[in-house]
PDB file of N, CA and C in Angstrom:
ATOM      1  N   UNK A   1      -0.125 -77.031  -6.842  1.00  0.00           N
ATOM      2  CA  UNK A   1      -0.677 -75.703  -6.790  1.00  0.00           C
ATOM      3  C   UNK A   1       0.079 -74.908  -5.728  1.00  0.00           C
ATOM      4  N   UNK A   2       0.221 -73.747  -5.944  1.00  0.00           N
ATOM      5  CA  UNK A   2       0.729 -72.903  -4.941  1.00  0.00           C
ATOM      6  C   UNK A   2       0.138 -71.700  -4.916  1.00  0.00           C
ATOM      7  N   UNK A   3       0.391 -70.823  -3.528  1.00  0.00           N
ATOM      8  CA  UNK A   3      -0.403 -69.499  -3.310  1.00  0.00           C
ATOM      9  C   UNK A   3       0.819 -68.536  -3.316  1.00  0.00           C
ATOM     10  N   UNK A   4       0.608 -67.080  -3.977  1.00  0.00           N
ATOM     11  CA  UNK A   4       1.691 -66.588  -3.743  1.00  0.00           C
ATOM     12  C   UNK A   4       1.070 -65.404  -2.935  1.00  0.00           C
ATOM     13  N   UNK A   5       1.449 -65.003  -1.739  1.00  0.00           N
ATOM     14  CA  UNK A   5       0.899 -63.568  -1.028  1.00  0.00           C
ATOM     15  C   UNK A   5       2.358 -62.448  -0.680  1.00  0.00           C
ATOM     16  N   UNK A   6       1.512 -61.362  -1.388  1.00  0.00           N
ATOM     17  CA  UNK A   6       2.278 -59.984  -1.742  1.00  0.00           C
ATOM     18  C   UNK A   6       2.538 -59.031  -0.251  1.00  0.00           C
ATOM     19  N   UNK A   7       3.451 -58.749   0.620  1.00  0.00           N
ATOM     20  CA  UNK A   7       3.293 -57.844   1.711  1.00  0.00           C
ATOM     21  C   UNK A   7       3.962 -56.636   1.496  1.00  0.00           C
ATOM     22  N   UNK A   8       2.833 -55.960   1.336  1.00  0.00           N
ATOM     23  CA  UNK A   8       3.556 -53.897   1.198  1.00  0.00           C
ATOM     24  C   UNK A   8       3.953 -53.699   2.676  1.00  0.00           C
ATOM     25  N   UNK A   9       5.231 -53.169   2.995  1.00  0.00           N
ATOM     26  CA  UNK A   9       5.773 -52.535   3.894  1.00  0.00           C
ATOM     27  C   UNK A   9       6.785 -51.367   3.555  1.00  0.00           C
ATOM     28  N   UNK A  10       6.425 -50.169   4.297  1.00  0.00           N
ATOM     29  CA  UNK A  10       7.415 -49.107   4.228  1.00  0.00           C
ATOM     30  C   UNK A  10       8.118 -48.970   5.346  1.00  0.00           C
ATOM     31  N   UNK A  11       9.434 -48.764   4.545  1.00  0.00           N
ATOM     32  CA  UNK A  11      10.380 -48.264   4.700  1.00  0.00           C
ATOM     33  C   UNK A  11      10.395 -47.867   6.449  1.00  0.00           C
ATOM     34  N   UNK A  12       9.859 -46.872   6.710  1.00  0.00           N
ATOM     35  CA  UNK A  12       9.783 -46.083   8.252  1.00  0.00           C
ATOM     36  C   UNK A  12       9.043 -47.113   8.835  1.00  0.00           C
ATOM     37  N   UNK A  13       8.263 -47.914   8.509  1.00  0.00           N
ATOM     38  CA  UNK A  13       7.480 -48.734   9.453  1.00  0.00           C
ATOM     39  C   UNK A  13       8.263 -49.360   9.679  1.00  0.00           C
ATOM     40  N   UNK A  14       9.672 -50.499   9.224  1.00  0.00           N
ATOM     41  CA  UNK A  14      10.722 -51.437   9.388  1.00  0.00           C
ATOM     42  C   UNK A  14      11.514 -50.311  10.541  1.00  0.00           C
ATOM     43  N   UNK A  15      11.803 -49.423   9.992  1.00  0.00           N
ATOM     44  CA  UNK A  15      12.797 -48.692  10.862  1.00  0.00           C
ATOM     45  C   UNK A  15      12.148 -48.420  12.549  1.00  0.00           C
ATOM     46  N   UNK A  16      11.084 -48.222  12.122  1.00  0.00           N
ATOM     47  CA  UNK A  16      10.351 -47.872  14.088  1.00  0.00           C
ATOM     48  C   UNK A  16      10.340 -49.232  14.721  1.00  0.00           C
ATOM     49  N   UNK A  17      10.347 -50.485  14.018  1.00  0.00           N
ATOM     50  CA  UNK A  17      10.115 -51.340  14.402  1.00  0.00           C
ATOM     51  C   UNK A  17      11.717 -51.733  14.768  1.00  0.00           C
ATOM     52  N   UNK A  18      12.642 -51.741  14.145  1.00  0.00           N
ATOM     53  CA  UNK A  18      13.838 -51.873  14.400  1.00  0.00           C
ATOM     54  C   UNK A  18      14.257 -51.679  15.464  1.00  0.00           C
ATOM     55  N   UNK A  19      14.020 -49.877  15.707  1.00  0.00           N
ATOM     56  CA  UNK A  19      13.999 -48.674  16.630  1.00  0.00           C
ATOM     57  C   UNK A  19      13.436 -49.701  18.319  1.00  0.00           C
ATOM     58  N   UNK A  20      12.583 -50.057  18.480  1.00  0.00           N
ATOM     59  CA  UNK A  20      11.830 -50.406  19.585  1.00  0.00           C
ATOM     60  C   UNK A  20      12.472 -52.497  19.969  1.00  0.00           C
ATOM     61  N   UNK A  21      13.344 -52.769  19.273  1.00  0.00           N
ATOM     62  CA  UNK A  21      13.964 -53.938  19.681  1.00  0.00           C
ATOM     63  C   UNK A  21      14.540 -53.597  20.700  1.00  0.00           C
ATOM     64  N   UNK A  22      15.157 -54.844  21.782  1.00  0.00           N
ATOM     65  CA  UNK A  22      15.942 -54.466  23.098  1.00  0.00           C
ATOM     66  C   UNK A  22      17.319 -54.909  22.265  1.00  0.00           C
ATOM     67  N   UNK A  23      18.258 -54.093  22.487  1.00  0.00           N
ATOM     68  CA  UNK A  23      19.620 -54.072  22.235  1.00  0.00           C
ATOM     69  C   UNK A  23      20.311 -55.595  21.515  1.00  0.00           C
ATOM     70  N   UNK A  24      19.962 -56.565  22.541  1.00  0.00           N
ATOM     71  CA  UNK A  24      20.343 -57.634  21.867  1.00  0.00           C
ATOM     72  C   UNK A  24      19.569 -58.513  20.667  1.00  0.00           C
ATOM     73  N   UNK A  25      18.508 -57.786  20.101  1.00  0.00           N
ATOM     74  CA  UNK A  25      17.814 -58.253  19.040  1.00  0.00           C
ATOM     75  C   UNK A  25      18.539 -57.635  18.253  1.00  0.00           C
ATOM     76  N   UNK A  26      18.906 -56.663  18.632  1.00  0.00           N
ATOM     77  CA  UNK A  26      19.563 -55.792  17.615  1.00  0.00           C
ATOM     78  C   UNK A  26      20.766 -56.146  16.721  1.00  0.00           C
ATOM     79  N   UNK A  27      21.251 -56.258  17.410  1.00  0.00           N
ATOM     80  CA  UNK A  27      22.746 -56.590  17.453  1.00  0.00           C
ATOM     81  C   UNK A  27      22.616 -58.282  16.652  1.00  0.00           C
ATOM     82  N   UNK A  28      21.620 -58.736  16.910  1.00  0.00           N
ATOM     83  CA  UNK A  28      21.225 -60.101  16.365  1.00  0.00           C
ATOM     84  C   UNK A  28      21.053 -59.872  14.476  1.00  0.00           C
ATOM     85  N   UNK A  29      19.993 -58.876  15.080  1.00  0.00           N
ATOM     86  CA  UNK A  29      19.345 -58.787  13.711  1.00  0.00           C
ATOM     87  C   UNK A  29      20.700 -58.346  12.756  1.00  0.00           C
ATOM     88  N   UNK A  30      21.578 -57.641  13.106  1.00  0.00           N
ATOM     89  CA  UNK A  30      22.812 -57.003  12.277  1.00  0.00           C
ATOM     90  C   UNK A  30      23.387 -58.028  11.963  1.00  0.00           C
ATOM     91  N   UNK A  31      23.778 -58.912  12.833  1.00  0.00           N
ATOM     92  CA  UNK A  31      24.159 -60.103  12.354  1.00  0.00           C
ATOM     93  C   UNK A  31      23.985 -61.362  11.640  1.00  0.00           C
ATOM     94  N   UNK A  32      22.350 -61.499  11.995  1.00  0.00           N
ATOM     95  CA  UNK A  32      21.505 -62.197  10.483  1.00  0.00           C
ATOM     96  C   UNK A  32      21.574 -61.542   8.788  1.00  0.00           C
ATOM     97  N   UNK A  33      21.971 -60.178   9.206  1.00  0.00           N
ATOM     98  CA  UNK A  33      22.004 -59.485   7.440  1.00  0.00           C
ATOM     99  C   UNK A  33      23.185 -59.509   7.011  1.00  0.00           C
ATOM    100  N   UNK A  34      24.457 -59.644   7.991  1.00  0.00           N
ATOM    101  CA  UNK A  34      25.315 -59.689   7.456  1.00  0.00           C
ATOM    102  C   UNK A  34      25.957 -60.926   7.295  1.00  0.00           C
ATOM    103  N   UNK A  35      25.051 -62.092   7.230  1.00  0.00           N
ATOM    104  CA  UNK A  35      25.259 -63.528   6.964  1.00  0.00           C
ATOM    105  C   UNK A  35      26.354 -64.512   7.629  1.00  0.00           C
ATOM    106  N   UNK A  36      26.884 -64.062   9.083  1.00  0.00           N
ATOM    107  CA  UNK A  36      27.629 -64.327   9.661  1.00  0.00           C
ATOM    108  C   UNK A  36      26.783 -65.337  10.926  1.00  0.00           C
ATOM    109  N   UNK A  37      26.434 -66.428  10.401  1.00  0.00           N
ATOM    110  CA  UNK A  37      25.410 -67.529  11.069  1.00  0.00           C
ATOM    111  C   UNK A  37      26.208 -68.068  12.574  1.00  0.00           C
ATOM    112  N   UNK A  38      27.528 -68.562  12.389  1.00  0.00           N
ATOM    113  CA  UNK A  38      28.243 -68.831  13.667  1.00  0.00           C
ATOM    114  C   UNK A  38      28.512 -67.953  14.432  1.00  0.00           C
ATOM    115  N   UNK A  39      28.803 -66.185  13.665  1.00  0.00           N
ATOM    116  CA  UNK A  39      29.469 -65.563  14.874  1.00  0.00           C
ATOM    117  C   UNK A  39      28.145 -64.904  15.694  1.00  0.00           C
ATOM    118  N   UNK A  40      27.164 -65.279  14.873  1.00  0.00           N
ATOM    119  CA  UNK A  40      25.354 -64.870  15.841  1.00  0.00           C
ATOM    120  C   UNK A  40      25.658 -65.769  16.959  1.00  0.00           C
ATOM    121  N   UNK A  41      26.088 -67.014  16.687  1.00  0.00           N
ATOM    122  CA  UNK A  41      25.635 -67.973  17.598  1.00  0.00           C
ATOM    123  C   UNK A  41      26.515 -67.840  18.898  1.00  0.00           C
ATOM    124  N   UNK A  42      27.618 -67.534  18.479  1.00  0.00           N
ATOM    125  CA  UNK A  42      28.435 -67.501  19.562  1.00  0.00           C
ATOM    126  C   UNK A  42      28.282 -66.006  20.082  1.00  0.00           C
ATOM    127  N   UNK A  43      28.055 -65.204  19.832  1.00  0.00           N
ATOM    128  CA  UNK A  43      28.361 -63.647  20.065  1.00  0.00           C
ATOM    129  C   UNK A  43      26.842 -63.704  21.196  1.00  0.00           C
ATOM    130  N   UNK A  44      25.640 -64.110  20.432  1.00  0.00           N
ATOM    131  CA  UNK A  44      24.194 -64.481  21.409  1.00  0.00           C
ATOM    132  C   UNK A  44      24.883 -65.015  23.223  1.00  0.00           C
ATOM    133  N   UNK A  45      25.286 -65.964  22.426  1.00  0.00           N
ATOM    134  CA  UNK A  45      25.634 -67.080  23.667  1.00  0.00           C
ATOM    135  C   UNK A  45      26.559 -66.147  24.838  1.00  0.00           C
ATOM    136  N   UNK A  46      27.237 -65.357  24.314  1.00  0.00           N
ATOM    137  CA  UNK A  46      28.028 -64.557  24.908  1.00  0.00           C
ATOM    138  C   UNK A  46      27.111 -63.178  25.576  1.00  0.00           C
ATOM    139  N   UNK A  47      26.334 -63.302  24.784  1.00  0.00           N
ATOM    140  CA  UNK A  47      25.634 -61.615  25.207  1.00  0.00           C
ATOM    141  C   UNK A  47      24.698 -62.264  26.605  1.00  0.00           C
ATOM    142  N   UNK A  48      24.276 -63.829  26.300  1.00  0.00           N
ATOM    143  CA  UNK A  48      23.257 -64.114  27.480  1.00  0.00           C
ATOM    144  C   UNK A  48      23.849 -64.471  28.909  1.00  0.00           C
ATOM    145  N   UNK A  49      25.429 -64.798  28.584  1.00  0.00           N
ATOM    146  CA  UNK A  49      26.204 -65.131  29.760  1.00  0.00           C
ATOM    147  C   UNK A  49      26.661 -64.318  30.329  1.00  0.00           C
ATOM    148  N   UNK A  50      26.124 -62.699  30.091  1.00  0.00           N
ATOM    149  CA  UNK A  50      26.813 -61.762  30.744  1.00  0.00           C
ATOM    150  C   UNK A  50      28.300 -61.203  30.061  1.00  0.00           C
ATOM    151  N   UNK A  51      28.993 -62.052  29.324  1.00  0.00           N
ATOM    152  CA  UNK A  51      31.101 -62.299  28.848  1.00  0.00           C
ATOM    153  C   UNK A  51      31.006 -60.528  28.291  1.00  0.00           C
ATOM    154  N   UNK A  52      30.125 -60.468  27.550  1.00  0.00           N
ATOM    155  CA  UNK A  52      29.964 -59.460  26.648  1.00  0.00           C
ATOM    156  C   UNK A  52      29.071 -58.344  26.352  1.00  0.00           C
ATOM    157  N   UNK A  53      28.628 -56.975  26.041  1.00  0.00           N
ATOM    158  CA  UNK A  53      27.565 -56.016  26.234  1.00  0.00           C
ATOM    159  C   UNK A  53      27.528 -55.803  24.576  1.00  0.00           C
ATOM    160  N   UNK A  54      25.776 -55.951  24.505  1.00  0.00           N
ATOM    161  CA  UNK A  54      25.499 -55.882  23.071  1.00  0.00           C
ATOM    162  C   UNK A  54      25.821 -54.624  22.693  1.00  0.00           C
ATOM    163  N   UNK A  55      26.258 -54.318  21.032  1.00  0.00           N
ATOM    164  CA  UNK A  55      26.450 -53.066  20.774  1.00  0.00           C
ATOM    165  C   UNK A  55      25.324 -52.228  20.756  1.00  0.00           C
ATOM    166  N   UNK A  56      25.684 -50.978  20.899  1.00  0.00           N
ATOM    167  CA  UNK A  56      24.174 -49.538  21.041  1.00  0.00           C
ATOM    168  C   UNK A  56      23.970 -49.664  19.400  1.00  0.00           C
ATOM    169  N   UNK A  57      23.121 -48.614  19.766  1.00  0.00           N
ATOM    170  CA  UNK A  57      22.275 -48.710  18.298  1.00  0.00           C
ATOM    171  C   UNK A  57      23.337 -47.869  17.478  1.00  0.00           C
ATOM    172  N   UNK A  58      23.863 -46.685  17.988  1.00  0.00           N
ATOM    173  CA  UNK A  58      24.871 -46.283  17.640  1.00  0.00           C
ATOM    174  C   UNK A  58      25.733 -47.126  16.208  1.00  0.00           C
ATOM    175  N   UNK A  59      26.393 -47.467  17.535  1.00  0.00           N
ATOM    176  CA  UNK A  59      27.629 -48.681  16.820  1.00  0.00           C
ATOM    177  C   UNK A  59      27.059 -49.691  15.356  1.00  0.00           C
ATOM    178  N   UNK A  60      25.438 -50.251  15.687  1.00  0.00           N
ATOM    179  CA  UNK A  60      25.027 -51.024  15.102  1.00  0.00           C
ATOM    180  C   UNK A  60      24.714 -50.149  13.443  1.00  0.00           C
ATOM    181  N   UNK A  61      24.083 -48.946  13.940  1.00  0.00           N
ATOM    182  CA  UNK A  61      23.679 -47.989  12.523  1.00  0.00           C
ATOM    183  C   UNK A  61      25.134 -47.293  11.860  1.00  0.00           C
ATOM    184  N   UNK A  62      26.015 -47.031  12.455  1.00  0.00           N
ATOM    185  CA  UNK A  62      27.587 -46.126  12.093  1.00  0.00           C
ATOM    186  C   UNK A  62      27.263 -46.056  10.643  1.00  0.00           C
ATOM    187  N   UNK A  63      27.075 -46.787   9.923  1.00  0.00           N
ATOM    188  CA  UNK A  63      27.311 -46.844   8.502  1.00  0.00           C
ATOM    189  C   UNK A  63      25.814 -46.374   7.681  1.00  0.00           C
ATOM    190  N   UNK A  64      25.502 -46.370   8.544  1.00  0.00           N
ATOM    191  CA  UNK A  64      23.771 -46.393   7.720  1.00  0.00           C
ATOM    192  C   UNK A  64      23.496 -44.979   7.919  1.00  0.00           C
ATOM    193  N   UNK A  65      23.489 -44.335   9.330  1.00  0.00           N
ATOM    194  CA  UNK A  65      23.493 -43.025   9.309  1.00  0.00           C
ATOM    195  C   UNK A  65      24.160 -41.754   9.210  1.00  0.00           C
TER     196      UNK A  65
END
């Protein structure tokens, strides 16, 4: 047997929520959608050691907005 549960979410609600991440979620999250699993891992690892500064939201949206 299985349960299947339905979740309505709009559109602007994802985006405010996006909106209110700290920089390096961000930059995470861009990188979970664009299916690039190692360079999260290493690019993270880099953002927590200081090596590197996560991109602005800017940089992260360029294409979207």
């Amino acid at each position: 047997m299985s349960i299947g549960v339905t979740v309505e979410l709009k559109v602007k609600d994802i985006a405010n929520t996006i909106k209110k991440l700290k920089r390096e979620d961000r930059e995470e999250l861009l990188l979970l959608l664009s299916g690039e699993a190692e360079e999260i891992k290493k690019r993270m690892e880099d953002i927590r050691a200081k090596k590197i500064k996560p991109l602005s939201r800017r940089e992260i949206l360029k294409d979207v907005l």
